[in-house]
N, C-alpha and C. Protein backbone atom coordinates (compact mmCIF):
# COMPACT_ATOMS: atom_id res chain seq x y z
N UNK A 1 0.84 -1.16 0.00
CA UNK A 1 0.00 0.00 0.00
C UNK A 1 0.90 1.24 0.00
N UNK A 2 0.38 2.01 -0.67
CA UNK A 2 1.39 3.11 -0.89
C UNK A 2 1.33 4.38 -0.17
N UNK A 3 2.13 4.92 0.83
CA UNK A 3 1.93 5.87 1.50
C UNK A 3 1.64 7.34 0.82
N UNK A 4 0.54 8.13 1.89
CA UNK A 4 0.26 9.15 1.11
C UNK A 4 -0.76 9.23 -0.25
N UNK A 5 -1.38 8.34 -0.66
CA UNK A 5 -1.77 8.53 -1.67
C UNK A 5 -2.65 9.74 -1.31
N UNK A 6 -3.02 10.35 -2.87
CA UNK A 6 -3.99 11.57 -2.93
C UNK A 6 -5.45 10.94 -2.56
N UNK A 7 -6.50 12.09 -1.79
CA UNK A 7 -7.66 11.94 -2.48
C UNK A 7 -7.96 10.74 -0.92
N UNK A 8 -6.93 10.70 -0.34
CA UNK A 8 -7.36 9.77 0.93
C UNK A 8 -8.51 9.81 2.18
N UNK A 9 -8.91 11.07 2.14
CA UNK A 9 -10.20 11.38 2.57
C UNK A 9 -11.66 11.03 2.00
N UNK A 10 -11.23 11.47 0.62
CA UNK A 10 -12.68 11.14 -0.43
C UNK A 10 -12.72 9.61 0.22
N UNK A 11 -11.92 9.17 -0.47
CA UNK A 11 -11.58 7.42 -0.07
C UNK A 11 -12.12 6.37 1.15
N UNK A 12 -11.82 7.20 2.23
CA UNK A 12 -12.65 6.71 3.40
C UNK A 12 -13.54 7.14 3.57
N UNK A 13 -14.16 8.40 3.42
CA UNK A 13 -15.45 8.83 3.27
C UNK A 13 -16.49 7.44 2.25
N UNK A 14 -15.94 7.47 1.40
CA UNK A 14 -16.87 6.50 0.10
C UNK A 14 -16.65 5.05 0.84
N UNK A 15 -15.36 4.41 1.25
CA UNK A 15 -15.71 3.53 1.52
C UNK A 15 -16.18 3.17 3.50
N UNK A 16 -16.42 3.64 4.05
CA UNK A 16 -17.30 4.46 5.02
C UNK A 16 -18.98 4.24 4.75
N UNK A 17 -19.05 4.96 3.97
CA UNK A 17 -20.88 4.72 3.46
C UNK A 17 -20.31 3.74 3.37
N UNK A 18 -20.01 3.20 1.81
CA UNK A 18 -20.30 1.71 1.38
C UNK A 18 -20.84 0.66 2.56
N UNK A 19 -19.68 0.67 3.61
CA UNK A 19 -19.77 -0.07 4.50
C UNK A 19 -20.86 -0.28 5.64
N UNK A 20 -21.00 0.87 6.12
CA UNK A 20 -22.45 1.18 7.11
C UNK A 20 -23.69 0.92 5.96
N UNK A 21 -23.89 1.02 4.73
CA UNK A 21 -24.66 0.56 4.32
C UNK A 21 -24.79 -0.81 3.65
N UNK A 22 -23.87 -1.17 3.43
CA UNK A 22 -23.42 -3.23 3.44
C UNK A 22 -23.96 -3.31 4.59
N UNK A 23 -23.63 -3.14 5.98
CA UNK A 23 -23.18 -3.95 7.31
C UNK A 23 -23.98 -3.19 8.35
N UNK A 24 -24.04 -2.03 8.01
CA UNK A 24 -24.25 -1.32 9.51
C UNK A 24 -23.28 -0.26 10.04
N UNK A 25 -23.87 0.53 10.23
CA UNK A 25 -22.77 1.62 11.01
C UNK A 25 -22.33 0.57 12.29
N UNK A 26 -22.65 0.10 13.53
CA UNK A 26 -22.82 -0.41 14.19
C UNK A 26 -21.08 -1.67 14.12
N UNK A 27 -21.67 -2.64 13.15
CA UNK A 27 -20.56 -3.77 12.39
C UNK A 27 -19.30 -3.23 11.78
N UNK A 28 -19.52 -2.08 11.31
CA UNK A 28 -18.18 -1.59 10.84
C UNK A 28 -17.34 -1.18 11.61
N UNK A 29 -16.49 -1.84 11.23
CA UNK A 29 -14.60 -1.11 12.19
C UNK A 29 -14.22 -0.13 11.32
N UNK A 30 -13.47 0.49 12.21
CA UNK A 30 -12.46 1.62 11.72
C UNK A 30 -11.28 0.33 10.50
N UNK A 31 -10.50 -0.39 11.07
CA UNK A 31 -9.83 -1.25 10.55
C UNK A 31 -10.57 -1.76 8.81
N UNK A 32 -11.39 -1.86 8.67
CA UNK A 32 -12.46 -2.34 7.88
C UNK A 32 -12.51 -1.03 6.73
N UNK A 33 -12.94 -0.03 7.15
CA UNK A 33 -13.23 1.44 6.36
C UNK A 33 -11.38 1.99 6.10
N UNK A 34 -10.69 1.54 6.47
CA UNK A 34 -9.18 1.91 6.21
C UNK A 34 -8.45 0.71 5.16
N UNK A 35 -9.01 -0.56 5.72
CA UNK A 35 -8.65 -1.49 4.50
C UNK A 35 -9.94 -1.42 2.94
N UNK A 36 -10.48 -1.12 3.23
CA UNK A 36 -11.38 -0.54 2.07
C UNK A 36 -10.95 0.57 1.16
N UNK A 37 -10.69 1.56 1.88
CA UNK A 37 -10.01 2.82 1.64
C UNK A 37 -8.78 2.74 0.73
N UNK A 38 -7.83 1.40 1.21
CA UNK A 38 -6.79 1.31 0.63
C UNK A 38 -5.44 1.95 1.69
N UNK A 39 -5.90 2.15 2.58
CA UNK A 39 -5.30 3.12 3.46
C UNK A 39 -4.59 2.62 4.78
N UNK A 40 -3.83 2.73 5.90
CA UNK A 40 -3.53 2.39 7.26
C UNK A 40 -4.45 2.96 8.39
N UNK A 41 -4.93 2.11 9.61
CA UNK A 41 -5.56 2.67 10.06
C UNK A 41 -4.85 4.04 10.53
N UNK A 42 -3.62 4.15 11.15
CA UNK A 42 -2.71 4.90 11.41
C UNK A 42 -3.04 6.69 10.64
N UNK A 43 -3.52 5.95 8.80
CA UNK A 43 -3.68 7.56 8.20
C UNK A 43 -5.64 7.37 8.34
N UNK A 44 -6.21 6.83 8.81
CA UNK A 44 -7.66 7.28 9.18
C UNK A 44 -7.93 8.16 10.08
N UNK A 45 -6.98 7.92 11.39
CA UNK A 45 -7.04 8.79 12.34
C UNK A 45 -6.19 9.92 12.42
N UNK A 46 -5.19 9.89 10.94
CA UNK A 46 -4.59 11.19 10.67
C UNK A 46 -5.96 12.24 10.38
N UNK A 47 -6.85 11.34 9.66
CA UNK A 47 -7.57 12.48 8.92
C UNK A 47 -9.05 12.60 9.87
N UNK A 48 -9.81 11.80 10.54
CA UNK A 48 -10.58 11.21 11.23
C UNK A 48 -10.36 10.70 13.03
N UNK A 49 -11.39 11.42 14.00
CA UNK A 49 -10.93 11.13 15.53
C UNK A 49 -12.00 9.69 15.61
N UNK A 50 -12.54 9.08 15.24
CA UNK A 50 -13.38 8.32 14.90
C UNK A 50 -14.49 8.05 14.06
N UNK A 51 -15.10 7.09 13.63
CA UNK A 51 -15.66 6.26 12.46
C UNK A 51 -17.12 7.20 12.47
N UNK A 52 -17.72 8.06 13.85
CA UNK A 52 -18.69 8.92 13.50
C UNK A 52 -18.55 10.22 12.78
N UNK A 53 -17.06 10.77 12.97
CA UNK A 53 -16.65 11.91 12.42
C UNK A 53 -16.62 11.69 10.67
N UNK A 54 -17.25 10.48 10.31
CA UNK A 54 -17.14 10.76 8.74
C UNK A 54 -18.24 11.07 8.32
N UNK A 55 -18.69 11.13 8.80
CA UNK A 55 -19.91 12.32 8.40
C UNK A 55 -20.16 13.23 8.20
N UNK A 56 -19.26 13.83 9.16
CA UNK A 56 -18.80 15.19 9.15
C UNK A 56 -17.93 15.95 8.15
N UNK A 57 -16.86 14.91 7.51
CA UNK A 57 -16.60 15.42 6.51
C UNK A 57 -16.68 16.52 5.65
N UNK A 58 -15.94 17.28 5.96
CA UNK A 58 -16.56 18.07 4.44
C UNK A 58 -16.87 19.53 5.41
N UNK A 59 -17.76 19.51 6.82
CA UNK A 59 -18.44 20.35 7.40
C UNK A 59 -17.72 21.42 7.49
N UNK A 60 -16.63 21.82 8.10
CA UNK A 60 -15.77 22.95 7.95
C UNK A 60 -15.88 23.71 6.95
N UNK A 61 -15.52 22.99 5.88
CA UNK A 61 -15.25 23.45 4.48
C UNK A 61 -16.69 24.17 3.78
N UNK A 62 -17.85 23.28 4.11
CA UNK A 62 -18.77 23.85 4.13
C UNK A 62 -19.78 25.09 5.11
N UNK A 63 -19.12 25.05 5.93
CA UNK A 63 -19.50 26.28 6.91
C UNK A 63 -19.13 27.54 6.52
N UNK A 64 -17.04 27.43 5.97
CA UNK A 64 -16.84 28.45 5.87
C UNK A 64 -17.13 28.74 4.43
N UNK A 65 -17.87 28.19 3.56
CA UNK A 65 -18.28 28.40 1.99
C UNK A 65 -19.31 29.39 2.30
N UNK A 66 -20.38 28.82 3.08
CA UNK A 66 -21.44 29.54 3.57
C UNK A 66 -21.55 30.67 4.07
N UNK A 67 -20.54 30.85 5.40
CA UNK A 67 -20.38 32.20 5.83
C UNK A 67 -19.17 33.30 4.48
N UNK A 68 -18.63 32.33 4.09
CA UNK A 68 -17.88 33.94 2.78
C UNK A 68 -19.02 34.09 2.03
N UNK A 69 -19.54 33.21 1.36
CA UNK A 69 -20.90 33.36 0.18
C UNK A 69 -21.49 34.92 1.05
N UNK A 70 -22.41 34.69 2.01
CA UNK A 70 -22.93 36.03 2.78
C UNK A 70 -22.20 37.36 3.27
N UNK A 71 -20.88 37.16 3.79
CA UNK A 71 -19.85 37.74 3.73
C UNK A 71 -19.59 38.86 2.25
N UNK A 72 -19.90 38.24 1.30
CA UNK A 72 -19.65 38.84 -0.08
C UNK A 72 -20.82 39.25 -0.75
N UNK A 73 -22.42 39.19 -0.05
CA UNK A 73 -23.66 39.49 -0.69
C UNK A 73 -23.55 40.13 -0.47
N UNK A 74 -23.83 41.53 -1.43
CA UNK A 74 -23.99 43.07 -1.71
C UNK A 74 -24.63 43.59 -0.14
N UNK A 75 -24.26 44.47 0.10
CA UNK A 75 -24.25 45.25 1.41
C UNK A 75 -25.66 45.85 1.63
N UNK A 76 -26.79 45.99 0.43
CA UNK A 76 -28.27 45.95 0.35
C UNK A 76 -28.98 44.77 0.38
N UNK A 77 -28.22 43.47 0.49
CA UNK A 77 -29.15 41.83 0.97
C UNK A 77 -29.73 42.22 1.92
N UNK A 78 -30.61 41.54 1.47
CA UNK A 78 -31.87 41.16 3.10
C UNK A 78 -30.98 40.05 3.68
N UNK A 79 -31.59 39.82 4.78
CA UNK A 79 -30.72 38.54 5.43
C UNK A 79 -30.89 37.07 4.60
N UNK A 80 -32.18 36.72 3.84
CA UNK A 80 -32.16 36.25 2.85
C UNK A 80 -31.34 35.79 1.79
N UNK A 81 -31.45 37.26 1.08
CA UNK A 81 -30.59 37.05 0.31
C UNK A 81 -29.10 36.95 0.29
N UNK A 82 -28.44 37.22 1.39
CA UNK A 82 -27.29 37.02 1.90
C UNK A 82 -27.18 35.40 2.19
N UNK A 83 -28.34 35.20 3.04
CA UNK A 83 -28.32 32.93 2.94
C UNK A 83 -28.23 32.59 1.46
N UNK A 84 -28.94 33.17 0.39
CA UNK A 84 -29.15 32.85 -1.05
C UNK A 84 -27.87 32.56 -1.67
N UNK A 85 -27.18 34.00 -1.37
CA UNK A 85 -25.71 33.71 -1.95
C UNK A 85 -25.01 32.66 -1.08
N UNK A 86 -24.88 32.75 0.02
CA UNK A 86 -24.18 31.18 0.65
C UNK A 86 -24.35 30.47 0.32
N UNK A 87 -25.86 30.13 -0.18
CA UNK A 87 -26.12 28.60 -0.84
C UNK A 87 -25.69 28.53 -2.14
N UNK A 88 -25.34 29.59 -2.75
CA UNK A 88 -24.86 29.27 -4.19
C UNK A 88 -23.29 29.28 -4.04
N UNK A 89 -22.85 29.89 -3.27
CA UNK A 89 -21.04 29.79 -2.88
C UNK A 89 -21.20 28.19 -2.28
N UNK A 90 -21.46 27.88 -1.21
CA UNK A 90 -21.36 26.16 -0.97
C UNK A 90 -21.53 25.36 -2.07
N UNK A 91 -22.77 25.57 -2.88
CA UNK A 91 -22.97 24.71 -3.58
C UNK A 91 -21.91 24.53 -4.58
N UNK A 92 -21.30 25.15 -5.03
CA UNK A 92 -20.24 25.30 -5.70
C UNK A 92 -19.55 24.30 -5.39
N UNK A 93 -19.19 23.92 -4.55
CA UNK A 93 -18.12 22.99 -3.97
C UNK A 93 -18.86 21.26 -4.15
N UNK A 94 -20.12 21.10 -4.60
CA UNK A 94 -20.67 19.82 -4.53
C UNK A 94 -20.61 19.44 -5.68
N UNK A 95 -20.13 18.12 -5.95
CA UNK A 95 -19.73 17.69 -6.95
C UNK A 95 -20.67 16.63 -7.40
N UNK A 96 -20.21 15.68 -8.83
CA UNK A 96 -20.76 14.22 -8.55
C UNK A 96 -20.83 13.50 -7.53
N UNK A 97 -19.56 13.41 -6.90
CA UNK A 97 -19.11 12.21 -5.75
C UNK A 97 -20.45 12.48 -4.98
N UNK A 98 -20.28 13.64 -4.30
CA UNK A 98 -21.26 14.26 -3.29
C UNK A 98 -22.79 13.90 -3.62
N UNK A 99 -23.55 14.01 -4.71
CA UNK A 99 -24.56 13.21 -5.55
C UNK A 99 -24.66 11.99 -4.98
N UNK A 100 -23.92 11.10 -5.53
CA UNK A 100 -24.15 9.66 -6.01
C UNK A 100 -23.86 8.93 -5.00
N UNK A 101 -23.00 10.08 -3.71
CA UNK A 101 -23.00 9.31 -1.82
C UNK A 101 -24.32 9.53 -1.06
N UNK A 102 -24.94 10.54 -1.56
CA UNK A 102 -26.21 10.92 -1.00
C UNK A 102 -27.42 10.06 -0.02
N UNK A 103 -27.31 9.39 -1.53
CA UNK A 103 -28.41 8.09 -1.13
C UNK A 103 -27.78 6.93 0.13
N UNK A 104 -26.72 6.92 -0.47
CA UNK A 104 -26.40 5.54 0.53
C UNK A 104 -26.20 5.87 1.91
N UNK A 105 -25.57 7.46 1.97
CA UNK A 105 -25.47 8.34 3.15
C UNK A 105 -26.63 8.02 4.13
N UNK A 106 -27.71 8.86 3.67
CA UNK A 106 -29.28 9.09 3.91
C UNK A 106 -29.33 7.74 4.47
N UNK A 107 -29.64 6.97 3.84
CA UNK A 107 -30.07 5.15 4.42
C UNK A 107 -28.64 4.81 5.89
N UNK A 108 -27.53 5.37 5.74
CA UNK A 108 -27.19 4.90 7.10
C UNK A 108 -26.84 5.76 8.09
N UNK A 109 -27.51 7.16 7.33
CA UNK A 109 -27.92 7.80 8.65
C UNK A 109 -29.30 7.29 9.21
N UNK A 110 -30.26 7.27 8.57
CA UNK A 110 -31.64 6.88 8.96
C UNK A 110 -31.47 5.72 9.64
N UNK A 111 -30.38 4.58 9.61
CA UNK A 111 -30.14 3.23 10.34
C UNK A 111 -29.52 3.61 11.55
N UNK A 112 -28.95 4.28 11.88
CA UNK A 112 -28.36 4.93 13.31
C UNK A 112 -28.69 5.67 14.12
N UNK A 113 -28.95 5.45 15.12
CA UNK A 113 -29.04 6.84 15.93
C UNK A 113 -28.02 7.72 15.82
N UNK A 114 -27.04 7.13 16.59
CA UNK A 114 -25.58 7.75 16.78
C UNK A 114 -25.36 8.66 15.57
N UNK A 115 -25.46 8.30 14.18
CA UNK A 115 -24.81 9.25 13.13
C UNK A 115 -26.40 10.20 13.15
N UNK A 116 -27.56 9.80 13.60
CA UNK A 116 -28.39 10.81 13.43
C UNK A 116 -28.24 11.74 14.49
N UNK A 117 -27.16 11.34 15.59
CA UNK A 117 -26.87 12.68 16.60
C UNK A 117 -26.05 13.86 15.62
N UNK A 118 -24.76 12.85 15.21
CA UNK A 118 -23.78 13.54 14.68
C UNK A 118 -24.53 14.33 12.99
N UNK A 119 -25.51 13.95 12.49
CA UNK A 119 -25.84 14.85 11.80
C UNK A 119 -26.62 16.08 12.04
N UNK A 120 -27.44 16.10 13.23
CA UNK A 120 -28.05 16.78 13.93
C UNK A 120 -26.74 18.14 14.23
N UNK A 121 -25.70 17.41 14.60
CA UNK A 121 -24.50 18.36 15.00
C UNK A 121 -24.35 19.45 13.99
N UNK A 122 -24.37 18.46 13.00
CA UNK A 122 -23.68 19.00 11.64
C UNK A 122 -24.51 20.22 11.47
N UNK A 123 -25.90 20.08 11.22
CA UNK A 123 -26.50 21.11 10.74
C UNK A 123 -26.61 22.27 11.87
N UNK A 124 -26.28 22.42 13.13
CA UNK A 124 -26.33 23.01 14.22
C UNK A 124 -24.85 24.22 13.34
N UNK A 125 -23.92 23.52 13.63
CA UNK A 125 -22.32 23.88 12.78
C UNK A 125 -22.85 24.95 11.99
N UNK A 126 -23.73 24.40 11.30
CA UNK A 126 -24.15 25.04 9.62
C UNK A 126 -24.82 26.24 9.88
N UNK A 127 -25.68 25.90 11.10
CA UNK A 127 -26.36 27.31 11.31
C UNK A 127 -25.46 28.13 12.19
N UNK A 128 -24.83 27.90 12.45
CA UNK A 128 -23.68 28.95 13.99
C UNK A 128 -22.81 29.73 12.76
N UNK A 129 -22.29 29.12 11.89
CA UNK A 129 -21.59 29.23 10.88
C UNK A 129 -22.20 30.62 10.27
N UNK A 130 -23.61 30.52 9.92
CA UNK A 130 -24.00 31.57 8.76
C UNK A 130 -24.78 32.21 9.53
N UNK A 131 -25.20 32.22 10.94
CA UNK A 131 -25.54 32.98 11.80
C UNK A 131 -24.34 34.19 12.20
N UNK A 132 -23.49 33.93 12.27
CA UNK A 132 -22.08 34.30 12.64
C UNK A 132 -21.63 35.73 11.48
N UNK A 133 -21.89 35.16 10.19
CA UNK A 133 -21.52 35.40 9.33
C UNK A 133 -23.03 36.34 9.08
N UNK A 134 -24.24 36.34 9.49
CA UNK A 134 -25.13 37.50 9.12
C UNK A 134 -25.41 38.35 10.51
N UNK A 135 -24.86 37.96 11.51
CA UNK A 135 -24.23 38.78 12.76
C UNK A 135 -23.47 39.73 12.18
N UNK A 136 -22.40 39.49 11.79
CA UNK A 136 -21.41 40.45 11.29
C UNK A 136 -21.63 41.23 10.16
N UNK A 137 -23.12 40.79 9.87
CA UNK A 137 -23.54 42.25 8.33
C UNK A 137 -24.67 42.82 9.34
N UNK A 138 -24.37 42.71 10.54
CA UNK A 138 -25.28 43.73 11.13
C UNK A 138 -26.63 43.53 11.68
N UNK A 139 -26.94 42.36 11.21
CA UNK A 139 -28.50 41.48 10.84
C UNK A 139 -28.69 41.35 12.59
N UNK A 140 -30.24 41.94 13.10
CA UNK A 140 -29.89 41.24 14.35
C UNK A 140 -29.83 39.69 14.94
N UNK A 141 -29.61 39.59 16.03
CA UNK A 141 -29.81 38.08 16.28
C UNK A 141 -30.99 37.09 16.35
N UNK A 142 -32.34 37.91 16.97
CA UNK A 142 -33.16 37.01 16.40
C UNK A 142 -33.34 36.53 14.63
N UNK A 143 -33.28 37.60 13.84
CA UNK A 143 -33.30 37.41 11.74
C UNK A 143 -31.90 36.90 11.86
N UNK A 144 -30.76 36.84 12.48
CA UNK A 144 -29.81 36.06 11.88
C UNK A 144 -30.02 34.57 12.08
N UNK A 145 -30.33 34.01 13.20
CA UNK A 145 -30.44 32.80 13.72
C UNK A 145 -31.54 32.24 12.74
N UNK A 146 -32.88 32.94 12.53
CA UNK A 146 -33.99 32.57 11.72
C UNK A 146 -33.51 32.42 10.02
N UNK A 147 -33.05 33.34 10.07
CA UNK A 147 -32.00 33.06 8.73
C UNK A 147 -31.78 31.87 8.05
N UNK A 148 -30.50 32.18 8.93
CA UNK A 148 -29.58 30.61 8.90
C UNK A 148 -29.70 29.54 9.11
N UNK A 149 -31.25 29.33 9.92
CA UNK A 149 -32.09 27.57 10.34
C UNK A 149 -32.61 27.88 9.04
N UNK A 150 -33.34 28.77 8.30
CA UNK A 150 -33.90 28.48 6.87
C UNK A 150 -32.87 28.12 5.93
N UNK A 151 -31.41 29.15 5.81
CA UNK A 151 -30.47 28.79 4.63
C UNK A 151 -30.19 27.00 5.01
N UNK A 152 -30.42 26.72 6.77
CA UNK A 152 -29.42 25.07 6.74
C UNK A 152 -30.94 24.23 6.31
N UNK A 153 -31.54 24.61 6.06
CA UNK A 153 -33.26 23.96 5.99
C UNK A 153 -32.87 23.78 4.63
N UNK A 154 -32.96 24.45 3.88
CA UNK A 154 -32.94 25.03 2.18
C UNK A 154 -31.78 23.82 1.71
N UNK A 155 -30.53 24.09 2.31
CA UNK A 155 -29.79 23.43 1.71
C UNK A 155 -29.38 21.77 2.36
N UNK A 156 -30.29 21.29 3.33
CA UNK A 156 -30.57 19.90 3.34
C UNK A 156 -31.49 18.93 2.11
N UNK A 157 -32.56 20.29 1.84
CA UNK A 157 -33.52 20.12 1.66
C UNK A 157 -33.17 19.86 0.00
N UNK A 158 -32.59 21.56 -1.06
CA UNK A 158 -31.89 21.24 -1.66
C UNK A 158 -31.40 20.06 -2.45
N UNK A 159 -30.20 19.30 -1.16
CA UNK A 159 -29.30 18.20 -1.47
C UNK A 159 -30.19 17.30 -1.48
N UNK A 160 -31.34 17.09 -0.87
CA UNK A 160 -32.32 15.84 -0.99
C UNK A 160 -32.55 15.86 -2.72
N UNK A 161 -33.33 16.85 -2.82
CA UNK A 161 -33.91 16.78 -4.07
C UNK A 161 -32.91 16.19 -5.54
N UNK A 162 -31.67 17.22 -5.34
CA UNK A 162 -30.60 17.26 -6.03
C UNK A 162 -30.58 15.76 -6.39
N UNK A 163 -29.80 15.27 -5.12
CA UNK A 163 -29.25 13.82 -5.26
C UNK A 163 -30.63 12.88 -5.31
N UNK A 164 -31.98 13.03 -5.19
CA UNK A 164 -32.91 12.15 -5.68
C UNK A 164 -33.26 12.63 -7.33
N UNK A 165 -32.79 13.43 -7.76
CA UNK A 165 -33.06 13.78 -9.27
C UNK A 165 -32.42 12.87 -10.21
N UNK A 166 -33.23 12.39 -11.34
CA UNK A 166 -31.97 12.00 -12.50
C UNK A 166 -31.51 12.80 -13.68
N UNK A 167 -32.12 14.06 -13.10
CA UNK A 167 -31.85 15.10 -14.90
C UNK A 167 -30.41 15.25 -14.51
N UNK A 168 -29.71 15.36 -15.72
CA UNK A 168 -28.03 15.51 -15.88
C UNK A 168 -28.69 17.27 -16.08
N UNK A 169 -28.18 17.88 -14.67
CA UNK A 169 -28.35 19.00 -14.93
C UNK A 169 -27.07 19.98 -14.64
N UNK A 170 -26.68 20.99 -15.59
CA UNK A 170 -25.10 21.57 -15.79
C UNK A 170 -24.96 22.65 -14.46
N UNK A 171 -26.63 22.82 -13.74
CA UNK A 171 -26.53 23.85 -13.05
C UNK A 171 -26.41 23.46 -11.26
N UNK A 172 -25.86 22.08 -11.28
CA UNK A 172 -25.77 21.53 -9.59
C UNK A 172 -26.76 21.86 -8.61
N UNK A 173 -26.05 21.53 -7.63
CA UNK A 173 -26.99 22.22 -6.24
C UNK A 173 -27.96 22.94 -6.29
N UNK A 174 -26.94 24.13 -6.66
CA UNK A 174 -27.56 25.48 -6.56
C UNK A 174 -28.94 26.04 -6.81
N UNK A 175 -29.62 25.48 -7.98
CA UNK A 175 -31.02 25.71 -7.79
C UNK A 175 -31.64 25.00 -7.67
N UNK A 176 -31.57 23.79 -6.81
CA UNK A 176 -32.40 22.77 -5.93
C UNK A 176 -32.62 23.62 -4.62
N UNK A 177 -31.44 24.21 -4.12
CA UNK A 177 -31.15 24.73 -2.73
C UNK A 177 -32.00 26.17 -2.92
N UNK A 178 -31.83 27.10 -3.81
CA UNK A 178 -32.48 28.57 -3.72
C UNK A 178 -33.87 28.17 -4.33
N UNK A 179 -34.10 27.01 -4.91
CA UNK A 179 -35.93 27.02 -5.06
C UNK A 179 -36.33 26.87 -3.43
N UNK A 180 -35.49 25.83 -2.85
CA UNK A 180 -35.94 24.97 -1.64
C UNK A 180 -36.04 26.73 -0.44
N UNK A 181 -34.61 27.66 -0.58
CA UNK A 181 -35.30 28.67 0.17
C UNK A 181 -36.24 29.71 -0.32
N UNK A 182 -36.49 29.51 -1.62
CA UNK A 182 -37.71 30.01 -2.19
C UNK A 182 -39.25 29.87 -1.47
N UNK A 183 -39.04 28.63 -1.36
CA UNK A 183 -40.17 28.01 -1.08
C UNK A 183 -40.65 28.05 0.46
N UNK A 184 -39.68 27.73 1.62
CA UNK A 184 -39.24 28.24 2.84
C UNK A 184 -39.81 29.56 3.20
N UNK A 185 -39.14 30.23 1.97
CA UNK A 185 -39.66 32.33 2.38
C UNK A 185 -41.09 32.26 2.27
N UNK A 186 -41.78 31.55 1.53
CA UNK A 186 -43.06 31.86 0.69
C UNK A 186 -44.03 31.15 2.66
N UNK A 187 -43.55 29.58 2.71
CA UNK A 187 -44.20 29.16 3.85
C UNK A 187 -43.77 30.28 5.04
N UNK A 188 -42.98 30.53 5.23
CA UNK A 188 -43.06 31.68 6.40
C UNK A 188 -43.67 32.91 6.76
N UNK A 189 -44.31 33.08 5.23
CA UNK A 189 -45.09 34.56 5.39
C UNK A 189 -46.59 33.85 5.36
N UNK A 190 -46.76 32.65 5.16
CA UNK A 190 -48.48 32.19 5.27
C UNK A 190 -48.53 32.22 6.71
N UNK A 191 -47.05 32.27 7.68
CA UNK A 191 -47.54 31.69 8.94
C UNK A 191 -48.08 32.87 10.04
N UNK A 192 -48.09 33.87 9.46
CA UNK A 192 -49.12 34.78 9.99
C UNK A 192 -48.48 35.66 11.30
């Protein structure tokens, strides 16, 4: 096995699902998702503090996509439209891979509790993240917080659709996620 290879994260991430959805989150070893990987357990926990943190994956990277996206919406956004642009700056970053893990994701989160804590986390992250980030355009804290549970709503919601779609579409994420807070804005003003 060759040390260092590139791309060693994607790697255990993919073979990670695979596995919790073969076996079980539960049945799977760390040892197991590292020999899958192609990898030592030694570089799993370079990249990974344990077998729930792969879920997480990615979350950083996506927090801070989110908070620059709003960060960089014209200085006349509503708090809205400041989530709008975050969701189109994140989305940016979602690829095929991200697609076509979706499904198998979904099914072993729904089989776990445990990863349904740690996704619960995730989207918490997501909102502190772009709460943070429409704090600092001034937005107060109750519309920032309300915000940012709609932008992390939008773009769960979004990625559902996305990755349950089969149109080969050139335009990604992005307008799965801004219909989804389209649609969000529209239910919030029926609620009276």
């Amino acid at each position: 096995m060759a040390r260092w290879q590139p791309g060693a994260t994607q790697r255990l991430v993919v073979a990670a699902v695979d596995l919790f959805t073969e076996q079980g989150y539960d049945a799977t070893t760390v040892a197991q998702i590292a020999e899958r990987a192609g990898v030592t357990k030694s570089t799993f926990f370079r990249h990974f503090s344990d077998k729930r943190e792969l879920l997480a994956a990615g979350q950083e990277t996506l927090s801070r996509l989110l908070a620059e996206g709003i960060t960089e919406a014209p200085a006349d956004a509503t708090p809205l439209q400041a989530v709008a642009v975050g969701l189109e700056y994140a989305s940016s970053a979602m690829g095929p891979t991200n697609r076509e893990l979706a499904p198998r994701l979904r099914a072993a989160v729904a089989a776990s509790t445990e990863l349904q804590e740690r996704d619960a986390l995730k989207s918490v992250g997501l909102a502190a993240a772009m709460t943070a980030a429409l704090a600092a355009r001034g937005v107060p804290d109750p519309t920032a917080h309300l915000a940012a549970e709609l932008g992390v709503l939008a773009f769960k919601r979004g990625y559902a659709r996305w990755s349950e779609s089969h149109e080969d579409d050139a335009g990604g994420l992005a307008p799965y996620a801004l219909t989804a807070l389209e649609e969000l804005r529209t239910a919030t003003a029926s609620l009276g």
